[in-house]
PDB file of N, CA and C in Angstrom:
ATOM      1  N   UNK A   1     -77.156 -54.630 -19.893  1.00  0.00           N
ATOM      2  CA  UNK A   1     -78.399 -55.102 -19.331  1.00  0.00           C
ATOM      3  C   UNK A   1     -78.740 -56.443 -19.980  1.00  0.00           C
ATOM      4  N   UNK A   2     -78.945 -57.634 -19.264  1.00  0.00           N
ATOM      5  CA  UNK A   2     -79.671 -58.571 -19.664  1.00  0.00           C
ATOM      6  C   UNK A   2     -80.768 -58.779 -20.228  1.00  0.00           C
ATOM      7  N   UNK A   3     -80.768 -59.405 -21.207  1.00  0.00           N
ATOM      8  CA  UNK A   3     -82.074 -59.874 -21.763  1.00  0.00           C
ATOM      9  C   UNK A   3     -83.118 -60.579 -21.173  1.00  0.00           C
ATOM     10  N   UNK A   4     -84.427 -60.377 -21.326  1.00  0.00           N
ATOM     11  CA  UNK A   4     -85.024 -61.196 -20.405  1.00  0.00           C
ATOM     12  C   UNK A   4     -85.787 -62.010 -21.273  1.00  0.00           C
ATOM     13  N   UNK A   5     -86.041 -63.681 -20.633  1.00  0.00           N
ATOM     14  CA  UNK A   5     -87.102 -63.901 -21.872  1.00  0.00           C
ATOM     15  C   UNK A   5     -88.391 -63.742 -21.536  1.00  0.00           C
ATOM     16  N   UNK A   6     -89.477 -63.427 -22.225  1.00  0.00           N
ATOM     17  CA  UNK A   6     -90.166 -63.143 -22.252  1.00  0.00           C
ATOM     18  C   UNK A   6     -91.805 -63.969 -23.017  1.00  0.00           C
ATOM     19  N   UNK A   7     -92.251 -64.786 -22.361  1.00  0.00           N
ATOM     20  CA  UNK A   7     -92.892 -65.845 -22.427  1.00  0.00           C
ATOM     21  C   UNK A   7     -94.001 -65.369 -22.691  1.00  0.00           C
ATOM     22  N   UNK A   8     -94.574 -66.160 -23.953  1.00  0.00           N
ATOM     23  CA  UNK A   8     -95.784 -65.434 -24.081  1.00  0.00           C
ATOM     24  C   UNK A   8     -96.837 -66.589 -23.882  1.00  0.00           C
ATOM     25  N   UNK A   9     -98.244 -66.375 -23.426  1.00  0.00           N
ATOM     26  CA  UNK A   9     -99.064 -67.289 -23.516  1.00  0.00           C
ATOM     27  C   UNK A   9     -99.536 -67.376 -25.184  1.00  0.00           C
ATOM     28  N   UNK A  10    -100.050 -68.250 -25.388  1.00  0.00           N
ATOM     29  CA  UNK A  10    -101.180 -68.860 -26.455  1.00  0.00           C
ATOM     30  C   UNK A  10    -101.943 -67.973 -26.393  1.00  0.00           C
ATOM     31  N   UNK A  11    -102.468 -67.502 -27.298  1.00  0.00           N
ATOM     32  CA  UNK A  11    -104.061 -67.371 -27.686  1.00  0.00           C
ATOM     33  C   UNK A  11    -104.975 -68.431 -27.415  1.00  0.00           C
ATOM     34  N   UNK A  12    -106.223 -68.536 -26.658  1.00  0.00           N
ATOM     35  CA  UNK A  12    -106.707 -69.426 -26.906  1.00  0.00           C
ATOM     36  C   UNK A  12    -107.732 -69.509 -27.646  1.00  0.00           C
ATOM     37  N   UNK A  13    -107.593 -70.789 -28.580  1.00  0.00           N
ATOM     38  CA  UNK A  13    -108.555 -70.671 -29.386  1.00  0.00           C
ATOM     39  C   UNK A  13    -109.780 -70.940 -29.634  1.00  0.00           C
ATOM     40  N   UNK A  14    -110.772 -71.009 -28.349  1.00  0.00           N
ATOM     41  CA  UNK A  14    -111.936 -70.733 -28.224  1.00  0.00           C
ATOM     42  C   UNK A  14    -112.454 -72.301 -28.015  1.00  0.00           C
ATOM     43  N   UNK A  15    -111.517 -72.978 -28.734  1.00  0.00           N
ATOM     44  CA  UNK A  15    -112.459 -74.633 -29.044  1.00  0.00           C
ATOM     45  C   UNK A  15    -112.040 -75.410 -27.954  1.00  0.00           C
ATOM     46  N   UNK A  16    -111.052 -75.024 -26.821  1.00  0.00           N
ATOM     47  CA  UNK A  16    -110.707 -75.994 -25.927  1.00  0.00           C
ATOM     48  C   UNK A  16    -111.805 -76.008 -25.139  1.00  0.00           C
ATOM     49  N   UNK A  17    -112.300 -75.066 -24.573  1.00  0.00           N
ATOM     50  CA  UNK A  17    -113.403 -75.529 -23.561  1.00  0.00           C
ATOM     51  C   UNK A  17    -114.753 -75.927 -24.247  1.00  0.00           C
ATOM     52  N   UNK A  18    -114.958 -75.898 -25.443  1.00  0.00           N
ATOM     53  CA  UNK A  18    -116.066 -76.459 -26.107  1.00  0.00           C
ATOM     54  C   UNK A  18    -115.484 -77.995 -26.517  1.00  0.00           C
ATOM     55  N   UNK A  19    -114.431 -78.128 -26.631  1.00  0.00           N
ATOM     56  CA  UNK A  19    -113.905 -79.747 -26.400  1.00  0.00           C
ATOM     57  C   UNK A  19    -113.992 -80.358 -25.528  1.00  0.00           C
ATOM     58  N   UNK A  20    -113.328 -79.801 -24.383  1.00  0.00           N
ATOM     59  CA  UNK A  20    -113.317 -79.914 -22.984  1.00  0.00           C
ATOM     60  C   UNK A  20    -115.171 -80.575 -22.690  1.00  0.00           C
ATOM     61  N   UNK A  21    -116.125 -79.525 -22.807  1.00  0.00           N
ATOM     62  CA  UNK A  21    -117.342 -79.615 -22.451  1.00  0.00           C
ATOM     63  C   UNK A  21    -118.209 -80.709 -23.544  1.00  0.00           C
ATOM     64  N   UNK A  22    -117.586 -80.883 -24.020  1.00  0.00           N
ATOM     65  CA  UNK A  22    -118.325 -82.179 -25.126  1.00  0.00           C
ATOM     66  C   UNK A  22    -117.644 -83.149 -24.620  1.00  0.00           C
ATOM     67  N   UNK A  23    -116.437 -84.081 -24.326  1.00  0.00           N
ATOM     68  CA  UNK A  23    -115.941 -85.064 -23.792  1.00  0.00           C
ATOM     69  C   UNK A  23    -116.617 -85.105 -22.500  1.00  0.00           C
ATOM     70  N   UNK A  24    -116.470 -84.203 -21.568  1.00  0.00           N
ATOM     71  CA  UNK A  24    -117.360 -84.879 -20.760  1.00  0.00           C
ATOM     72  C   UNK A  24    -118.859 -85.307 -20.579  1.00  0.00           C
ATOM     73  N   UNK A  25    -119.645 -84.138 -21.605  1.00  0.00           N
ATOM     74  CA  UNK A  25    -121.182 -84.974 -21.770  1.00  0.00           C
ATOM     75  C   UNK A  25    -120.977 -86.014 -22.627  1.00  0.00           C
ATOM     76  N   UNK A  26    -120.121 -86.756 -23.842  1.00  0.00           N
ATOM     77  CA  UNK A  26    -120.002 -87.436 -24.539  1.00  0.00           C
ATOM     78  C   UNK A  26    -119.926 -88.701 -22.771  1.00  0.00           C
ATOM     79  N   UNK A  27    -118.744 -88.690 -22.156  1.00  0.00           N
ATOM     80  CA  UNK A  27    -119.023 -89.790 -21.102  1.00  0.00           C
ATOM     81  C   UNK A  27    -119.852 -89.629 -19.794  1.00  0.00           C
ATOM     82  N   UNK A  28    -120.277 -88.292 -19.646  1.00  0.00           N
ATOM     83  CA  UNK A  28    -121.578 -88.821 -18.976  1.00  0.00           C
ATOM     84  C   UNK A  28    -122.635 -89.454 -19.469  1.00  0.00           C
ATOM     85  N   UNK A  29    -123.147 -89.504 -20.890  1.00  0.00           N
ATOM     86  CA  UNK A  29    -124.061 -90.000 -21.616  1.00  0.00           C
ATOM     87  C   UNK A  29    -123.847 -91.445 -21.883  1.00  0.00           C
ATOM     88  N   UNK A  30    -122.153 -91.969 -21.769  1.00  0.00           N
ATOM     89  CA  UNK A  30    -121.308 -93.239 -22.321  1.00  0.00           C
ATOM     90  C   UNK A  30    -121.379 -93.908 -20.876  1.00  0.00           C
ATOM     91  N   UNK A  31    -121.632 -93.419 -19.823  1.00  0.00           N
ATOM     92  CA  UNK A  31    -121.755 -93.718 -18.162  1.00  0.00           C
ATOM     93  C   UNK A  31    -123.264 -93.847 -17.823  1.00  0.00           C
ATOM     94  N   UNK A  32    -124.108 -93.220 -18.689  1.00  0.00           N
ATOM     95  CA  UNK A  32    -125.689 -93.379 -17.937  1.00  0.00           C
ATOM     96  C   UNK A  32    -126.036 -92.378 -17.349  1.00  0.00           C
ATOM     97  N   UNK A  33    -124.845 -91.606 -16.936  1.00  0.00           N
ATOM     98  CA  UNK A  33    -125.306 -90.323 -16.184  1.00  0.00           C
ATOM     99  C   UNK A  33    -125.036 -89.040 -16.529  1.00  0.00           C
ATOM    100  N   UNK A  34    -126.208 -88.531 -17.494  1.00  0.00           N
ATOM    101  CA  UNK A  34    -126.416 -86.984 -18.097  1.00  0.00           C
ATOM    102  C   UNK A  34    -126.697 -86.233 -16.767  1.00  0.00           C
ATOM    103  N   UNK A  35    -126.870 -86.148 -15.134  1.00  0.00           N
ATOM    104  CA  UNK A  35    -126.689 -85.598 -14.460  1.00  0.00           C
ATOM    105  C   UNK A  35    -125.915 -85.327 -14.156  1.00  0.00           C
ATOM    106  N   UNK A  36    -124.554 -85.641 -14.468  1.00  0.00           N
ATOM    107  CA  UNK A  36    -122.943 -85.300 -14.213  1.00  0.00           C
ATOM    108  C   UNK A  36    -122.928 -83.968 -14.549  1.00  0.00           C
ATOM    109  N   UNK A  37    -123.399 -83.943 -15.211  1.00  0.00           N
ATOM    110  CA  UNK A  37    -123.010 -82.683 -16.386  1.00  0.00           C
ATOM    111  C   UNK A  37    -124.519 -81.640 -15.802  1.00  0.00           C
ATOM    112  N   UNK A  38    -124.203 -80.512 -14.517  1.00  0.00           N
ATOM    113  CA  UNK A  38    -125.105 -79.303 -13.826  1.00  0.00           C
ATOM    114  C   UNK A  38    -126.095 -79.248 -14.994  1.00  0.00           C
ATOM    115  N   UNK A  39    -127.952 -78.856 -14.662  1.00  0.00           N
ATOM    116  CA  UNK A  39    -128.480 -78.111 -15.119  1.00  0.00           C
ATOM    117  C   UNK A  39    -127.814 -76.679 -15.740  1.00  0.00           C
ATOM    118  N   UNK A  40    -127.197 -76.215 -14.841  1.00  0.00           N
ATOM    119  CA  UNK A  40    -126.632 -74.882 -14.954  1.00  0.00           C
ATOM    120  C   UNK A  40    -125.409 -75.163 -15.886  1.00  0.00           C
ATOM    121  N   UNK A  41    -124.809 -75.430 -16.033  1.00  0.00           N
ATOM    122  CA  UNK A  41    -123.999 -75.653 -17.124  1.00  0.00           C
ATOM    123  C   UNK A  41    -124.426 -75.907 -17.904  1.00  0.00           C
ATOM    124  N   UNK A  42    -125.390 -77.267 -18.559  1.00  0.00           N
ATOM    125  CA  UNK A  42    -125.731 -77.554 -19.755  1.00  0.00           C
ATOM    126  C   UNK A  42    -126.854 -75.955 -20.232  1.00  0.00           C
ATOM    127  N   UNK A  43    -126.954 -75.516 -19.204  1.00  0.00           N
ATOM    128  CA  UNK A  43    -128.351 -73.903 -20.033  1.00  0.00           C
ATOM    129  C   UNK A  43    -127.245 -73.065 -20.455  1.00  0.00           C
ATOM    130  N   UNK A  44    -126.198 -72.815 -19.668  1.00  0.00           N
ATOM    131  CA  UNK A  44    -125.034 -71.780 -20.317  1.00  0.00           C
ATOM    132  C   UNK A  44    -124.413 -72.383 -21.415  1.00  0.00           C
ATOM    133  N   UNK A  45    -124.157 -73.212 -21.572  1.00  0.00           N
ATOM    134  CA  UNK A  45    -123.634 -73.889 -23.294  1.00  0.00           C
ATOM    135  C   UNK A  45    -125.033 -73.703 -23.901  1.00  0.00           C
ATOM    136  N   UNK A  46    -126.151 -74.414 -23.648  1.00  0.00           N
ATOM    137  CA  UNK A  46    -127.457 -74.163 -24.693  1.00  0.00           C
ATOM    138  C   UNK A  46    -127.461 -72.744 -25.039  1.00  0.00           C
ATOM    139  N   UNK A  47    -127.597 -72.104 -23.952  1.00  0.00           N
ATOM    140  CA  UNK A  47    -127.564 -69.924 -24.668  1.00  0.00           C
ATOM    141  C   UNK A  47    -127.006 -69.881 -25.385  1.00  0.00           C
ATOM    142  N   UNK A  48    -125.493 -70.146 -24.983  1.00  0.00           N
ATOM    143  CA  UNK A  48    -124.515 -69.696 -26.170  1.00  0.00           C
ATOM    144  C   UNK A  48    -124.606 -70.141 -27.463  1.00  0.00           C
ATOM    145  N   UNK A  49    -124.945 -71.312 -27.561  1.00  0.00           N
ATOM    146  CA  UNK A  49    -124.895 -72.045 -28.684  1.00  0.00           C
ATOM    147  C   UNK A  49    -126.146 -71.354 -29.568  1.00  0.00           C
ATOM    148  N   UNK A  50    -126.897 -71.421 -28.870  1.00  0.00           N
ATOM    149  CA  UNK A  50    -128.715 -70.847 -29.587  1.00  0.00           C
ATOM    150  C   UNK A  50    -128.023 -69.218 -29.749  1.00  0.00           C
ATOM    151  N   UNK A  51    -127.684 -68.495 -29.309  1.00  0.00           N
ATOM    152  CA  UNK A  51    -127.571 -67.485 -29.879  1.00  0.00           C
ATOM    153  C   UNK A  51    -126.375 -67.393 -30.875  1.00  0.00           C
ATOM    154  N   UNK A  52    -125.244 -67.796 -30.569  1.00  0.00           N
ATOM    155  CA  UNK A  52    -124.260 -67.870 -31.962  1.00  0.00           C
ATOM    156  C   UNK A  52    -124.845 -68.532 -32.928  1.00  0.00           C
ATOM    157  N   UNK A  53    -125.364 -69.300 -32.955  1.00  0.00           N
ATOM    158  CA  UNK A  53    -126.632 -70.368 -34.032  1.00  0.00           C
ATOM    159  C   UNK A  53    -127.202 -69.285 -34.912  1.00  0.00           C
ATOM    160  N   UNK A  54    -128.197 -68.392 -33.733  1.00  0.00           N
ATOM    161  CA  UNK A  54    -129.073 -67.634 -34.389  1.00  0.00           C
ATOM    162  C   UNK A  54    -128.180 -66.125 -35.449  1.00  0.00           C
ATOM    163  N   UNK A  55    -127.910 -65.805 -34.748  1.00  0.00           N
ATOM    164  CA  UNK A  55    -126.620 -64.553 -34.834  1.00  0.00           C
ATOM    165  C   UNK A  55    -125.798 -65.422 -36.472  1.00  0.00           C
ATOM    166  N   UNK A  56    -125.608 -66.523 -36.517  1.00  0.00           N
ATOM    167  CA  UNK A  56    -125.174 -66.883 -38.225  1.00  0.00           C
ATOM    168  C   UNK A  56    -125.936 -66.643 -38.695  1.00  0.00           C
ATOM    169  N   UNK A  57    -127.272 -67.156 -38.754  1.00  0.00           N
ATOM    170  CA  UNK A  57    -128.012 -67.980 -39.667  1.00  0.00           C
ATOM    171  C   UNK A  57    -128.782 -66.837 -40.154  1.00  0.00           C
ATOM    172  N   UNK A  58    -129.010 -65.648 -39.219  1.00  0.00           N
ATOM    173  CA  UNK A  58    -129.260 -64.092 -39.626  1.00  0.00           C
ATOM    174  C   UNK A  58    -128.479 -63.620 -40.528  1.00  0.00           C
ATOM    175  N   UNK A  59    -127.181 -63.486 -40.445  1.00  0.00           N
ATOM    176  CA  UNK A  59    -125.907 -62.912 -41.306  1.00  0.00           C
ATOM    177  C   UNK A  59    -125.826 -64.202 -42.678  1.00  0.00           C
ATOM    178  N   UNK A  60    -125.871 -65.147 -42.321  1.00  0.00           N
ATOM    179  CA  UNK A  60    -124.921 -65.735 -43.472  1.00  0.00           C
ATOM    180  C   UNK A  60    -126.249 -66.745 -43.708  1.00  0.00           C
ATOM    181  N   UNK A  61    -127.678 -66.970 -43.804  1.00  0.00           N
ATOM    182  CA  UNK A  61    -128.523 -67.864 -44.411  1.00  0.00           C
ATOM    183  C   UNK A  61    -128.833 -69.362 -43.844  1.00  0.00           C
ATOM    184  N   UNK A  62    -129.998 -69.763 -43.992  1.00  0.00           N
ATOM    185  CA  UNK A  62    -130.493 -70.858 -43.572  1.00  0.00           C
ATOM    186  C   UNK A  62    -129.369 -72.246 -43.927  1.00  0.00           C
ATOM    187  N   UNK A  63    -128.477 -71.753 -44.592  1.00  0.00           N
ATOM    188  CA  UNK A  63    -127.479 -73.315 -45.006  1.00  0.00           C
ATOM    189  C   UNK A  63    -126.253 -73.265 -43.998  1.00  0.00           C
ATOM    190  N   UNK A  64    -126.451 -72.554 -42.813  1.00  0.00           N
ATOM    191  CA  UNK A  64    -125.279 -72.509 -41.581  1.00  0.00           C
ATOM    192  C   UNK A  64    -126.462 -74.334 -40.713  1.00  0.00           C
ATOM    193  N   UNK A  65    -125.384 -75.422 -40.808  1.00  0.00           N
ATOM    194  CA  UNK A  65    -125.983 -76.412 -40.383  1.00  0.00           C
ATOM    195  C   UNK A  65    -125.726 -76.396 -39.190  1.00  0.00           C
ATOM    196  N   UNK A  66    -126.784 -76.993 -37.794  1.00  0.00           N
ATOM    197  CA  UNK A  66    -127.189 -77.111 -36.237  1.00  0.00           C
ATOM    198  C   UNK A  66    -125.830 -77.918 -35.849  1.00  0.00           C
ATOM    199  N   UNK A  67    -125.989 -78.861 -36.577  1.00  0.00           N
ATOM    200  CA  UNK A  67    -125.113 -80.166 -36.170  1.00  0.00           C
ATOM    201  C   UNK A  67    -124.668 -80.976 -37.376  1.00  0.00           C
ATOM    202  N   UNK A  68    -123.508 -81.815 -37.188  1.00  0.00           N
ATOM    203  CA  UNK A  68    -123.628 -82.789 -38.511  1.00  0.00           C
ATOM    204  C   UNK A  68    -124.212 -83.787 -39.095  1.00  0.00           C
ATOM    205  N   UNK A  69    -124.688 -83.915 -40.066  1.00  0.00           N
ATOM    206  CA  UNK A  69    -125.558 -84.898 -40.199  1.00  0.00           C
ATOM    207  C   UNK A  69    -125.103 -86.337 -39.407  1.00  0.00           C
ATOM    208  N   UNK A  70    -126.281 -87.047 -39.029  1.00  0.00           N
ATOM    209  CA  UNK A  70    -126.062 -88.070 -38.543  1.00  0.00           C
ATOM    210  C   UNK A  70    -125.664 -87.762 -36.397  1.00  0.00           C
ATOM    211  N   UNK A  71    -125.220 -86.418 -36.470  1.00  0.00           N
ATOM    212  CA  UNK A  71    -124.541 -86.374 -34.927  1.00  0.00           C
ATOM    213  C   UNK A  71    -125.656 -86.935 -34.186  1.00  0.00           C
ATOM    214  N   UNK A  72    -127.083 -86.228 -34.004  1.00  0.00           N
ATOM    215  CA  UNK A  72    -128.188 -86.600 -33.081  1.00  0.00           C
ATOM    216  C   UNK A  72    -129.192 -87.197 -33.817  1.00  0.00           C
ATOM    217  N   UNK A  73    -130.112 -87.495 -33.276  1.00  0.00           N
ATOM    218  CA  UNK A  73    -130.973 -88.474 -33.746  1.00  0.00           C
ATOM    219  C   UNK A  73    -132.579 -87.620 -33.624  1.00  0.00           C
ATOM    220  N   UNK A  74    -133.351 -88.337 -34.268  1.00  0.00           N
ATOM    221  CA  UNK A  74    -134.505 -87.044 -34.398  1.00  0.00           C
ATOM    222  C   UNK A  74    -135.052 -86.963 -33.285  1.00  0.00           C
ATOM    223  N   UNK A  75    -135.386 -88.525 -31.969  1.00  0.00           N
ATOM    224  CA  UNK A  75    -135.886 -88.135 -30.893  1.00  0.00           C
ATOM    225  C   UNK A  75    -135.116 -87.052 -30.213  1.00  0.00           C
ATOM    226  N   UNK A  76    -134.095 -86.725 -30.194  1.00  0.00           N
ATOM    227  CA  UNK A  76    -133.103 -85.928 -29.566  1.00  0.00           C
ATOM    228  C   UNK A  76    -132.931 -84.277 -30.153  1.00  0.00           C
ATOM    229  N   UNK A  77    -133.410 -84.534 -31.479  1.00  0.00           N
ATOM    230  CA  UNK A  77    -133.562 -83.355 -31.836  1.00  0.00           C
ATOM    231  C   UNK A  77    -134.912 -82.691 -31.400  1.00  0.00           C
ATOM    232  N   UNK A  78    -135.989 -83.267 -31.764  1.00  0.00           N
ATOM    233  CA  UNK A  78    -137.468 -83.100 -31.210  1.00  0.00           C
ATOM    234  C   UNK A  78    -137.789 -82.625 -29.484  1.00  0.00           C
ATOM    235  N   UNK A  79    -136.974 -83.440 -29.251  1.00  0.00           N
ATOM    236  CA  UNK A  79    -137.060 -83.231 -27.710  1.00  0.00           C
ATOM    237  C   UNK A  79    -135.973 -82.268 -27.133  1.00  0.00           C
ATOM    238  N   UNK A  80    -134.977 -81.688 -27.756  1.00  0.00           N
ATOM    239  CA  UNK A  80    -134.834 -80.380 -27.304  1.00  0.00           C
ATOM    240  C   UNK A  80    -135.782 -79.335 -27.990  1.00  0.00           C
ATOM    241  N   UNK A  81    -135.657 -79.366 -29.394  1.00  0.00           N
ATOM    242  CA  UNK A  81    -136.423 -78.194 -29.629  1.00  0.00           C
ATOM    243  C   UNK A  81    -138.033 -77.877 -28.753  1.00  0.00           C
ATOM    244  N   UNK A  82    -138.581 -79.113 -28.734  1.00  0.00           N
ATOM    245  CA  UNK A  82    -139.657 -78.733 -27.850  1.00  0.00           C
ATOM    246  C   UNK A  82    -139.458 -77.959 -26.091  1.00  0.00           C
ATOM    247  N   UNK A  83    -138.307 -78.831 -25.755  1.00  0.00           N
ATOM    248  CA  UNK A  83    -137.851 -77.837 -24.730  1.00  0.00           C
ATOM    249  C   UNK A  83    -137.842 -76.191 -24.491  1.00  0.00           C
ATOM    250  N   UNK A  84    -137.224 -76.167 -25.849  1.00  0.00           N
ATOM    251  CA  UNK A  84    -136.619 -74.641 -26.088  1.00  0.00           C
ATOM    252  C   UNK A  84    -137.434 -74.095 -26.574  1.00  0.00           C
ATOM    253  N   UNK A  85    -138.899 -74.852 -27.418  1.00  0.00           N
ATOM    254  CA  UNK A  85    -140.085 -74.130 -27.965  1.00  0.00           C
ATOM    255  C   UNK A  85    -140.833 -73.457 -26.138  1.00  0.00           C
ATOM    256  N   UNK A  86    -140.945 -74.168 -25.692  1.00  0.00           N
ATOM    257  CA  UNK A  86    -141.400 -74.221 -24.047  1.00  0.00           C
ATOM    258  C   UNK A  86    -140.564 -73.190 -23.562  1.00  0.00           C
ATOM    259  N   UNK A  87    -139.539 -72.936 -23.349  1.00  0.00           N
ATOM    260  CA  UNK A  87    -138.671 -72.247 -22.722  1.00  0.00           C
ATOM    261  C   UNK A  87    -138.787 -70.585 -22.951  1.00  0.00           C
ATOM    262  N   UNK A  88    -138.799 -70.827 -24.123  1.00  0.00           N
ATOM    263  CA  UNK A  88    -139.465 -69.407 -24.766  1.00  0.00           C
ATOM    264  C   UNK A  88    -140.418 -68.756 -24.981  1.00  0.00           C
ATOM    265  N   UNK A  89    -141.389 -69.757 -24.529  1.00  0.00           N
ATOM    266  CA  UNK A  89    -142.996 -69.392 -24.433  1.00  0.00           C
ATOM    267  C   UNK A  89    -143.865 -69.377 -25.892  1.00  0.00           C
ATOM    268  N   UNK A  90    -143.142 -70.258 -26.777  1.00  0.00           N
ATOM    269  CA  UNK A  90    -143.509 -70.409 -27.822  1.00  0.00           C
ATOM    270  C   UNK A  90    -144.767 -71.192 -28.311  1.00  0.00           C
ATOM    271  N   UNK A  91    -145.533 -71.224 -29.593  1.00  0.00           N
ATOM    272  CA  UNK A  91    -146.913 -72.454 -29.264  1.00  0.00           C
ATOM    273  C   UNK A  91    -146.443 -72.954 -31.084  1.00  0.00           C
ATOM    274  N   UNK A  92    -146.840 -73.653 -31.077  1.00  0.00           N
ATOM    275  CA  UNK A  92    -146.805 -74.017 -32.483  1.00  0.00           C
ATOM    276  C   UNK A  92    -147.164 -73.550 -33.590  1.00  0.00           C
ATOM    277  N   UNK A  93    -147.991 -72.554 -33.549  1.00  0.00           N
ATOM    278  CA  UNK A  93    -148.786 -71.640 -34.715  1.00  0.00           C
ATOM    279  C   UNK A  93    -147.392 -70.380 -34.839  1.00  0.00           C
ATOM    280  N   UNK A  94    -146.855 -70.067 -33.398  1.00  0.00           N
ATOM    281  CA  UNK A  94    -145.426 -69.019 -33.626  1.00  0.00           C
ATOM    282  C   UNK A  94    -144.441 -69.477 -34.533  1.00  0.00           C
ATOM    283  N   UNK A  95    -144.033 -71.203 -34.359  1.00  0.00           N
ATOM    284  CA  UNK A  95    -142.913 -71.869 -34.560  1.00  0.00           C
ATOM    285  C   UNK A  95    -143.412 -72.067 -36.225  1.00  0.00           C
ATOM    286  N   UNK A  96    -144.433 -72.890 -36.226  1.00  0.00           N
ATOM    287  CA  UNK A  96    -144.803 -72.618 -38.086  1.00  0.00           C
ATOM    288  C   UNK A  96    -144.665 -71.064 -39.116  1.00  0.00           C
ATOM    289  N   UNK A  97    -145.549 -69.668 -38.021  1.00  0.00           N
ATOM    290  CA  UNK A  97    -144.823 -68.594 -39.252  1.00  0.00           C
ATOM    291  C   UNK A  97    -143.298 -68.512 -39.206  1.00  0.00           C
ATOM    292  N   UNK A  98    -142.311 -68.679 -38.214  1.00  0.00           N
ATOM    293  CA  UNK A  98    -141.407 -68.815 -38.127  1.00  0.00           C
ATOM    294  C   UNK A  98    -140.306 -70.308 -38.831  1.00  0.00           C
ATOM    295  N   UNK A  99    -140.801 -71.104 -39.275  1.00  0.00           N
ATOM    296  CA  UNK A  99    -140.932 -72.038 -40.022  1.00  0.00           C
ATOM    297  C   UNK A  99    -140.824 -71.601 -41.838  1.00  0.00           C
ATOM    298  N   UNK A 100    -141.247 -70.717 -41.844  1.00  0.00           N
ATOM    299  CA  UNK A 100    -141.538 -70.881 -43.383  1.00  0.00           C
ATOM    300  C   UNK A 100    -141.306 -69.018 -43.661  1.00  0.00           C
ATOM    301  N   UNK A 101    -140.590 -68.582 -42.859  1.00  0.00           N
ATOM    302  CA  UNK A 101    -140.316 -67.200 -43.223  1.00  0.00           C
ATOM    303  C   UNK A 101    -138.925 -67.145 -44.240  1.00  0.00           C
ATOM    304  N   UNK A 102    -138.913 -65.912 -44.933  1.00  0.00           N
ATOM    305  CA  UNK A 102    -138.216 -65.677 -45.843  1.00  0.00           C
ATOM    306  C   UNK A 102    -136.894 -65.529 -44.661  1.00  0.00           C
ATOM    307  N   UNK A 103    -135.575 -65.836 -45.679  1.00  0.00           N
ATOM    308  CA  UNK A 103    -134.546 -65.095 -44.764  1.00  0.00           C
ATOM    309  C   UNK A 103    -134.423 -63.452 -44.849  1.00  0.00           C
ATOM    310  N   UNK A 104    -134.123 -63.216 -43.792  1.00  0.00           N
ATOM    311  CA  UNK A 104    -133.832 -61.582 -43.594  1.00  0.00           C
ATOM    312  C   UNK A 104    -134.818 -61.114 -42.988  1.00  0.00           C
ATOM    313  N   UNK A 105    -136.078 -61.915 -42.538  1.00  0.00           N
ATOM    314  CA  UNK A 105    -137.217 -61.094 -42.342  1.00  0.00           C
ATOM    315  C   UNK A 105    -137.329 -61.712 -40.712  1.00  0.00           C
ATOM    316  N   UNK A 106    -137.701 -60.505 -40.090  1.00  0.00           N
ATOM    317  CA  UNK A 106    -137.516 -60.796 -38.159  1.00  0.00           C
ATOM    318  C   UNK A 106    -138.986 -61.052 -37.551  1.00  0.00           C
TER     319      UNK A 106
END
């Protein structure tokens, strides 16, 4: 009986389509046009991201960093989080006890 070969795929390792999806908002943003890039797409990367975010920073402490220093800029930071303060139905008196809570505490 012949041998057959037997081809295996890759594993993939999770970072291609988060590469994939950053090169292209990197040149829609390098083009002028952050509409390239669906509402609906950019909220399914935001979920994911906000909950793997949150889901560390529960387990492993407030020193799991958002981004790298220098990546965004504070208008950019400000102006999502206010988004996402909004999104969640949040007011500022929520976001301050939440602001200054101990870790471990929900």
């Amino acid at each position: 009986m012949a041998k057959r070969a037997i081809k295996r795929r890759a594993k993939p390792s999770g970072s291609a389509p988060a590469g994939e999806f950053c090169a292209r908002a990197r040149e829609a943003l390098k083009r002028g046009a952050p509409d390239s890039i669906t509402d609906k797409a950019l909220q399914q990367v935001l979920t994911a991201a906000v909950k793997l975010y949150a889901a560390k920073v529960e387990r492993r402490g407030h020193g799991v960093a958002p981004f790298t220093p220098g990546a965004v800029t504070a208008t950019e930071t400000v102006v999502t989080a206010c988004g996402m303060i909004r999104a969640a139905d949040l007011n500022m008196f929520d976001v301050a006890i939440w602001f200054h809570r101990p870790q471990g505490i929900e």
